[in-house]
Protein backbone atom coordinates (compact mmCIF):
# COMPACT_ATOMS: atom_id res chain seq x y z
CA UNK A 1 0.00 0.00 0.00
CA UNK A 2 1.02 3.70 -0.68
CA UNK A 3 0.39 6.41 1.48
CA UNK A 4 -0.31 9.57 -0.97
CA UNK A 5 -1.03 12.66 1.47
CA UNK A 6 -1.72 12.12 4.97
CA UNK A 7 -3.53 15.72 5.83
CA UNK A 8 -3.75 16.88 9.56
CA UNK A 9 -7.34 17.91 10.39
CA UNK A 10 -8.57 18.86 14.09
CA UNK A 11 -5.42 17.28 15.25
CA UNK A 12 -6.23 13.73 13.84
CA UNK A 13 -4.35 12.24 10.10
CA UNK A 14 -6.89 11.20 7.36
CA UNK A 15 -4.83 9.22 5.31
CA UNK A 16 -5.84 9.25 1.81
CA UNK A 17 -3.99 5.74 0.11
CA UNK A 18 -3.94 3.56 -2.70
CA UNK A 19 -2.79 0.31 -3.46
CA UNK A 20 -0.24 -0.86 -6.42
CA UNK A 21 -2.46 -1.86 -9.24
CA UNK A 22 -2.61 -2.16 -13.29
CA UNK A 23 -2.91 0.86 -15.16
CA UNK A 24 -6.64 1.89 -14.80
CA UNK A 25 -8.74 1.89 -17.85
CA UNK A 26 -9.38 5.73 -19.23
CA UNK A 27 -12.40 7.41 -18.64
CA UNK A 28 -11.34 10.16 -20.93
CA UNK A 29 -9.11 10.57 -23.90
CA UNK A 30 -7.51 14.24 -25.01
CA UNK A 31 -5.07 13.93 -28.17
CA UNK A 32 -2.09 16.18 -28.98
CA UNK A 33 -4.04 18.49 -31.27
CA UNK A 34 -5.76 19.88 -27.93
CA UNK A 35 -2.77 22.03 -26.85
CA UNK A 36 -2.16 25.35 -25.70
CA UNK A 37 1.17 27.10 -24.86
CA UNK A 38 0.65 29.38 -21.95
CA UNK A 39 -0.58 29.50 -18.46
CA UNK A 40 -3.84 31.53 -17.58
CA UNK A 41 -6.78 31.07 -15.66
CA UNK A 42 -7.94 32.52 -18.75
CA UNK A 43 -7.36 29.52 -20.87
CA UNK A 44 -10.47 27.35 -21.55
CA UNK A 45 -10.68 24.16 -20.74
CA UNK A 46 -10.82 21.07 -23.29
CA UNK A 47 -12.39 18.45 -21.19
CA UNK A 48 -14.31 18.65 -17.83
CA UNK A 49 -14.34 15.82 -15.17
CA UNK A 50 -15.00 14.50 -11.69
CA UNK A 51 -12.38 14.17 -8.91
CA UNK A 52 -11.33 10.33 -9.45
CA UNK A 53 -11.03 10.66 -12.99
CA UNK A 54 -8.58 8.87 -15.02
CA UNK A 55 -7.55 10.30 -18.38
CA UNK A 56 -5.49 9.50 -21.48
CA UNK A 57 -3.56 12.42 -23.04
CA UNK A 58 -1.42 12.34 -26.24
CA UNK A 59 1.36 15.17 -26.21
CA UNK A 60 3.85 16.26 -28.48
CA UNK A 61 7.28 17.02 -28.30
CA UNK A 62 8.77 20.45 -27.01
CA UNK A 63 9.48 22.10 -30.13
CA UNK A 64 6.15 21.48 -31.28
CA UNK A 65 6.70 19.58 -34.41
CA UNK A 66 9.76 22.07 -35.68
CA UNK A 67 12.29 19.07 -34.88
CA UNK A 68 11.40 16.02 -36.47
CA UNK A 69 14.02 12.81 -36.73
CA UNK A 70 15.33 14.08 -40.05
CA UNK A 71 16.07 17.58 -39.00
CA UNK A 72 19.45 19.09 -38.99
CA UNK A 73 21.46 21.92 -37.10
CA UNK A 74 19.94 24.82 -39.31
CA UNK A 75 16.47 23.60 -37.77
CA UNK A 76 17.57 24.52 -34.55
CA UNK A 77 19.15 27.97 -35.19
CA UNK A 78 16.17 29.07 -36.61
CA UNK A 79 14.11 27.57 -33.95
CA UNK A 80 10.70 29.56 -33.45
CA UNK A 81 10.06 29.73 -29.36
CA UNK A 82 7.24 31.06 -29.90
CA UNK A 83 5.48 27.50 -30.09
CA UNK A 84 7.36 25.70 -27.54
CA UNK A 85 5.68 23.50 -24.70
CA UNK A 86 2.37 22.51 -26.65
CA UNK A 87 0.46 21.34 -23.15
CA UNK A 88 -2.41 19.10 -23.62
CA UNK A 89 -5.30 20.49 -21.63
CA UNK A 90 -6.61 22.30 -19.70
CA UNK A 91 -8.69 19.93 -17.70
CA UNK A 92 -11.41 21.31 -15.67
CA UNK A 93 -11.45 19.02 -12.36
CA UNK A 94 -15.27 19.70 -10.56
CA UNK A 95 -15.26 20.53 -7.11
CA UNK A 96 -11.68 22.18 -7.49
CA UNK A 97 -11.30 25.31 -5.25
CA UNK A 98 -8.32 27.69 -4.67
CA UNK A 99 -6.82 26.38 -1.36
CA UNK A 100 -7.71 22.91 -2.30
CA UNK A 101 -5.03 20.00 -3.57
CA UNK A 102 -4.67 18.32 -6.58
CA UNK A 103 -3.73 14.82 -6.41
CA UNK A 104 -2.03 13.83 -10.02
CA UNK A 105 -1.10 9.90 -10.12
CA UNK A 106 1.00 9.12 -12.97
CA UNK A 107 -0.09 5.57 -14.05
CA UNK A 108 1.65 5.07 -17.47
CA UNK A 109 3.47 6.93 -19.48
CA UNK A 110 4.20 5.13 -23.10
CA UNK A 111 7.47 7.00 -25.38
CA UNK A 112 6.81 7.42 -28.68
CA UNK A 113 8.63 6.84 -31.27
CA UNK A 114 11.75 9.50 -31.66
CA UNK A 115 13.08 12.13 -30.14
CA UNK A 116 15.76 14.93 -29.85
CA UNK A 117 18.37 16.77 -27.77
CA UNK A 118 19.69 20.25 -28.49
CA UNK A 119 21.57 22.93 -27.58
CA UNK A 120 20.32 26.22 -29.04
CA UNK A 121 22.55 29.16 -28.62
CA UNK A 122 21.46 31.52 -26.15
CA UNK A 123 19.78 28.90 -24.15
CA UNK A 124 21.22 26.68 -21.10
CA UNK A 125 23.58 27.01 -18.34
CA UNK A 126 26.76 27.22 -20.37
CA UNK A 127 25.01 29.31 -23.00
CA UNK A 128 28.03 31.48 -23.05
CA UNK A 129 30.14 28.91 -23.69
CA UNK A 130 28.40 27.03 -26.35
CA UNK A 131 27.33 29.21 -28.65
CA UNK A 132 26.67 26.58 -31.86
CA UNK A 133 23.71 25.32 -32.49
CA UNK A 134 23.66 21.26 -32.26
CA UNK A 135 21.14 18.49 -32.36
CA UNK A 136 21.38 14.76 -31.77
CA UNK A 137 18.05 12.50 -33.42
CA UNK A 138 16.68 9.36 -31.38
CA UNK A 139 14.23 6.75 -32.94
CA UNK A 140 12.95 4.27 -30.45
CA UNK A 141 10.98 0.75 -30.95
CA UNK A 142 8.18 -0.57 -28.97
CA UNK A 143 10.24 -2.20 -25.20
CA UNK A 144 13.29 -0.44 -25.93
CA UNK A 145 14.74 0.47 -22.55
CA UNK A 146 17.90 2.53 -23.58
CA UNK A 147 18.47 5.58 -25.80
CA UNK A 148 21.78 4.60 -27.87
CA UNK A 149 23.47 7.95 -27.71
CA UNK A 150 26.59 6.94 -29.45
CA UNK A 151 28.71 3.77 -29.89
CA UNK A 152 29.58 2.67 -26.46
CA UNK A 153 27.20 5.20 -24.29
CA UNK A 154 23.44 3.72 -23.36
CA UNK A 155 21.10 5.88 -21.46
CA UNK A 156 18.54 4.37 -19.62
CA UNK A 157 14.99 5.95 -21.00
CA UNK A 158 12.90 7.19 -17.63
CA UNK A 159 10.07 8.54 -19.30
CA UNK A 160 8.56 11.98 -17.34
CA UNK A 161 6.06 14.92 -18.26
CA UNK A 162 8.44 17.82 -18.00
CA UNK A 163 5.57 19.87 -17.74
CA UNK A 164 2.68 19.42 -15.14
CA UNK A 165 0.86 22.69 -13.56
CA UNK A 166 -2.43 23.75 -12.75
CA UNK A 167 -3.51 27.56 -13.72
CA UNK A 168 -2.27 30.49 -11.77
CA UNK A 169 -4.73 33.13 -10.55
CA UNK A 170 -4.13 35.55 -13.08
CA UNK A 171 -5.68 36.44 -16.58
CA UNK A 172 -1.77 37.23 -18.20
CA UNK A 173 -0.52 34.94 -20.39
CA UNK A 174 2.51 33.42 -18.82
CA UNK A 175 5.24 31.53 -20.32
CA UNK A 176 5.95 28.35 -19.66
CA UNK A 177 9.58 28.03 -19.45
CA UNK A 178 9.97 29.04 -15.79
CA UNK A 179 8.52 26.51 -13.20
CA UNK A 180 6.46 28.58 -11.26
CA UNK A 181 4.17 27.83 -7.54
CA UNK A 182 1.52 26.33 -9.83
CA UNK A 183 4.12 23.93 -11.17
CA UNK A 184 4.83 24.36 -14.82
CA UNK A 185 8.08 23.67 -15.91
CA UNK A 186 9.76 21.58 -13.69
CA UNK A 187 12.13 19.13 -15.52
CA UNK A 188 12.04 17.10 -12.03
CA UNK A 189 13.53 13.63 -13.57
CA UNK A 190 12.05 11.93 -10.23
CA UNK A 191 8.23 12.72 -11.32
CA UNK A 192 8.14 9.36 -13.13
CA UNK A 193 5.27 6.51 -13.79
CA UNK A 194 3.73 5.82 -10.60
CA UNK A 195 4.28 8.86 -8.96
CA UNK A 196 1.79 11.06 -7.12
CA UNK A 197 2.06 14.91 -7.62
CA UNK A 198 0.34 17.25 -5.53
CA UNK A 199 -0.66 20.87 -6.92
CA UNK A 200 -2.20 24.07 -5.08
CA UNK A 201 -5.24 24.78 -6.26
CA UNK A 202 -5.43 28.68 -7.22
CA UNK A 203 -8.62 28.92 -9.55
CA UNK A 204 -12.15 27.30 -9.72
CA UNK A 205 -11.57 23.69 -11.71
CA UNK A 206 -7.61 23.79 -10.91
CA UNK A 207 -7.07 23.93 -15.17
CA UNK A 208 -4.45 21.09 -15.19
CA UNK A 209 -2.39 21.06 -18.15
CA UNK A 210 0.58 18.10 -18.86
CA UNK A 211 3.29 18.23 -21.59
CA UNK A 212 7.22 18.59 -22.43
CA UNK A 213 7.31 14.91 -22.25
CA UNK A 214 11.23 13.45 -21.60
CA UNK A 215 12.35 9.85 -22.75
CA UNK A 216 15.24 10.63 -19.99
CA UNK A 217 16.88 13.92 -18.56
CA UNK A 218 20.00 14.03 -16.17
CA UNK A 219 19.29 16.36 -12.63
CA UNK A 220 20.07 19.76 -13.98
CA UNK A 221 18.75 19.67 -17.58
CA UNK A 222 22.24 21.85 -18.10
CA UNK A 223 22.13 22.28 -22.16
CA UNK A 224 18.77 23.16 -21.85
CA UNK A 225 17.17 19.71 -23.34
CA UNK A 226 16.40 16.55 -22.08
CA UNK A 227 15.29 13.99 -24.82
CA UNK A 228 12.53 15.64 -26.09
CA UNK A 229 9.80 13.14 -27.30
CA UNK A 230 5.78 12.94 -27.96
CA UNK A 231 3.94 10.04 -24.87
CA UNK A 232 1.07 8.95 -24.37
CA UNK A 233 0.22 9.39 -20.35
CA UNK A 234 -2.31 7.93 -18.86
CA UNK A 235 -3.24 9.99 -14.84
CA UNK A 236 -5.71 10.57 -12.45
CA UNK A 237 -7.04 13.74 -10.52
CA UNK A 238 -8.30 13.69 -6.99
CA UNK A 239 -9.63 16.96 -5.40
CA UNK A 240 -8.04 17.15 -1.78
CA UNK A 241 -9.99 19.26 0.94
CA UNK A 242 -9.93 20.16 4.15
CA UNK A 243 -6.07 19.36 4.47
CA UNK A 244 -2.77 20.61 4.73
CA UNK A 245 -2.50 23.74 2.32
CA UNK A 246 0.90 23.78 0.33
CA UNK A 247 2.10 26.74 -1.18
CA UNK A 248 4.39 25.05 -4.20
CA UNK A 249 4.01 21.42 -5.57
CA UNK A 250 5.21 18.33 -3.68
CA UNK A 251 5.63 14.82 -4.63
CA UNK A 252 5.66 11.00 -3.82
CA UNK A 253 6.68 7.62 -4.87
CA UNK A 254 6.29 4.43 -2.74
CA UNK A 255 9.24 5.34 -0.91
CA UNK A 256 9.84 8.93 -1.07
CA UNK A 257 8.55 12.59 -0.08
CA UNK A 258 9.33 15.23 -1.74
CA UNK A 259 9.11 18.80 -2.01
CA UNK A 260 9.84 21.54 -4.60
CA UNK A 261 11.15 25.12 -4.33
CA UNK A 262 11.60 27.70 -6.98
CA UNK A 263 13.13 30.71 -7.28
CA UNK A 264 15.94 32.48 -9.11
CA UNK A 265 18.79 31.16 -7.38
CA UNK A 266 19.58 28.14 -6.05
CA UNK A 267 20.67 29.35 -2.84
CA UNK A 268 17.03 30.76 -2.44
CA UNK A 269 15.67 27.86 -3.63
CA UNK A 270 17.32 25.09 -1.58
CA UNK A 271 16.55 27.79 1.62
CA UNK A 272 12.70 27.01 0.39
CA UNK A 273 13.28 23.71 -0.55
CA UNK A 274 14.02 23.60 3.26
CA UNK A 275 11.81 25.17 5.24
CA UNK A 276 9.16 23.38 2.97
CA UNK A 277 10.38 20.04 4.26
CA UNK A 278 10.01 21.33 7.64
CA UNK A 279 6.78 22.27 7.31
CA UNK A 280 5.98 19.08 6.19
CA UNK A 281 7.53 16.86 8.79
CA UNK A 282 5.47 19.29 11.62
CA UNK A 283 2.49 19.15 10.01
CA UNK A 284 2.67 15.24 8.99
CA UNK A 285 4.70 13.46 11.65
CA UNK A 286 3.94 15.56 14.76
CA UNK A 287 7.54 17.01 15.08
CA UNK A 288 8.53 20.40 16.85
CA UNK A 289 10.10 22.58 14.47
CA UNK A 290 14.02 22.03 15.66
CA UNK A 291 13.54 18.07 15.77
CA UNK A 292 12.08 18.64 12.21
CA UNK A 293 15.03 20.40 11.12
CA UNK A 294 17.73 18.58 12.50
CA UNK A 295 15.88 15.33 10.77
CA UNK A 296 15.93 17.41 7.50
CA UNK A 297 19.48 17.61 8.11
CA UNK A 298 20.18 13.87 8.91
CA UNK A 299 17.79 11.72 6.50
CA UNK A 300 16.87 14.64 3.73
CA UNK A 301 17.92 15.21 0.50
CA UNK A 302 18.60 18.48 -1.04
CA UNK A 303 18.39 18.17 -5.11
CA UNK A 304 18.60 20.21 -8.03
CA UNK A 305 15.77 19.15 -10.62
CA UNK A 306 17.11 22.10 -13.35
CA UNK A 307 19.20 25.06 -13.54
CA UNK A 308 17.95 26.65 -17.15
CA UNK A 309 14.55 27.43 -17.29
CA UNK A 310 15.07 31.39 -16.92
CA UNK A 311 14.46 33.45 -13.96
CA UNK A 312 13.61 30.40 -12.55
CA UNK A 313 15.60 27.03 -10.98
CA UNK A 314 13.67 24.28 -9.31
CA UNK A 315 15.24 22.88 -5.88
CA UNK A 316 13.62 19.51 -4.57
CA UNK A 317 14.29 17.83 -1.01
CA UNK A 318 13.48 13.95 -0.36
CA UNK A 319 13.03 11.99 2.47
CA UNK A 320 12.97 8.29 2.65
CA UNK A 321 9.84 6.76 4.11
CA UNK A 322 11.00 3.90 5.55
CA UNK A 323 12.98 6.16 8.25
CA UNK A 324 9.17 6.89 9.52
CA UNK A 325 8.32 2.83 11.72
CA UNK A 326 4.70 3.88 12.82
């Protein structure tokens, strides 16, 4: 069994669980044509469901169909940004309310077939330094476990939705290339099949939007790329109420918490990253604030998810759950 969010209410835990099963059949299907690039409460929604639901998306690769497996290097210096992150969504979750939580549960996600990594000048943390343009093609068969990046290097594929936010409270149309407190663009390699991500609600329906799908991606994301691929994802959304509030996204796996901290440096961000875990371990294991922090300290691990995506880094901190014996 897998304890997803265990929420303090009137001093007692309601533990809200689930147990390892097969992928659950969809109850709703969205395809890669139903896309949108920005974040906005202003954004329609494509589809409109219950808490519980489980839902199939198809999304495309980053570039948006500019990079294709025959492209070459003058495809990515005349790369159009304009297009990038195609998000498949929104989704319109009923009974969603800002201060509410939105349970995602990542149950498969299925590569396609190809992919791409880049660097594209002006973009990643070296940018100064590599200044070329440069592109490396992937094709990948159904089972294949490894991306073959040259002869003698393997990478093993862990398949993740780069992207996964809910819609801020604002009208503006925001980019999405900085992860943000709704979520965004993370590039958090640990957000992988069978993992359940938690979101703050900020606007009626929550608006949850998926994309920027990665066949693998090293902690850091430091040329700016992972490799970029179209999936097919199959999650479900569960409004949370009457919990613990969180402020930016958090995380879990079978055997891990985790939290998430932007901001524009990763000083500031680990500082977050922190005091988030704190919070956390008060609120969800009954500590006082200096046993929390000195646990932090012993059993907690600080983690950057990616330096890149401009003003913003990401900053994650993990904490094994078999440490916790009641």
């Amino acid at each position: 069994m897998r304890v997803h969010l265990a929420v303090l209410i009137a001093g007692l835990f309601i533990v809200h669980s689930a147990f390892a099963q097969e992928t659950p059949s969809p109850q709703f299907s969205l395809t890669q044509d139903q896309t949108h690039n920005r974040f906005s409460a202003a954004i329609e929604p494509v589809l409109r469901v219950p808490s519980g639901a489980v839902i199939e998306v198809r999304t495309e690769e980053a570039s948006d169909g500019q990079l294709t497996p025959t492209s070459t290097v003058e495809d990515v210096a005349n790369l159009d940004f304009d297009p990038i992150h195609p998000l498949t969504g929104p989704v319109y979750v009923e009974g969603a309310e800002p201060g509410d939580v939105l349970a995602v549960t990542l149950h498969e996600i299925e590569l396609g077939d190809y992919g791409w990594t880049a660097i594209v000048p002006g973009f990643g943390f070296l940018a100064d330094e590599f200044t070329e343009p440069y592109l490396k093609t992937f094709t990948f068969e159904d089972g294949q476990t490894v991306a073959r990046f040259s002869d003698g290097i393997t990478i093993p594929l862990k398949p993740f939705p780069g992207v996964m936010g809910v819609a801020p409270a604002t009208t503006d149309s925001l980019s999405t290339i900085p992860p943000r407190a709704n979520g965004g663009n993370m590039d958090d390699p640990h957000l992988v099949e069978g993992t359940t991500a938690y979101f703050p609600v900020f606007v009626e329906g929550a608006l949850f939007s998926i994309g920027d799908a990665h066949a693998t991606q090293g902690a850091g994301e430091v040329c700016g790329t992972a490799i970029e691929a179209p999936m097919r994802i199959v999650y479900s959304v569960e409004v949370l109420k009457g919990g613990r509030s969180i402020t930016e996204p958090e995380y879990e796996t079978d055997d891990t918490y985790a939290v998430t901290a932007f901001a524009e440096t990763l000083d500031e961000a680990a500082k977050k990253a922190t005091r988030f875990m704190v919070d956390y371990l008060v609120a969800e294991h009954g500590l006082s604030r200096p046993d929390a922090y000195a646990l932090a300290s012993l059993a907690a691990d600080l983690r950057i998810a990616e330096v890149v995506d401009v003003p913003h880094m990401l900053v994650t901190m993990h904490i094994p759950k078999a440490i916790f014996t009641e």
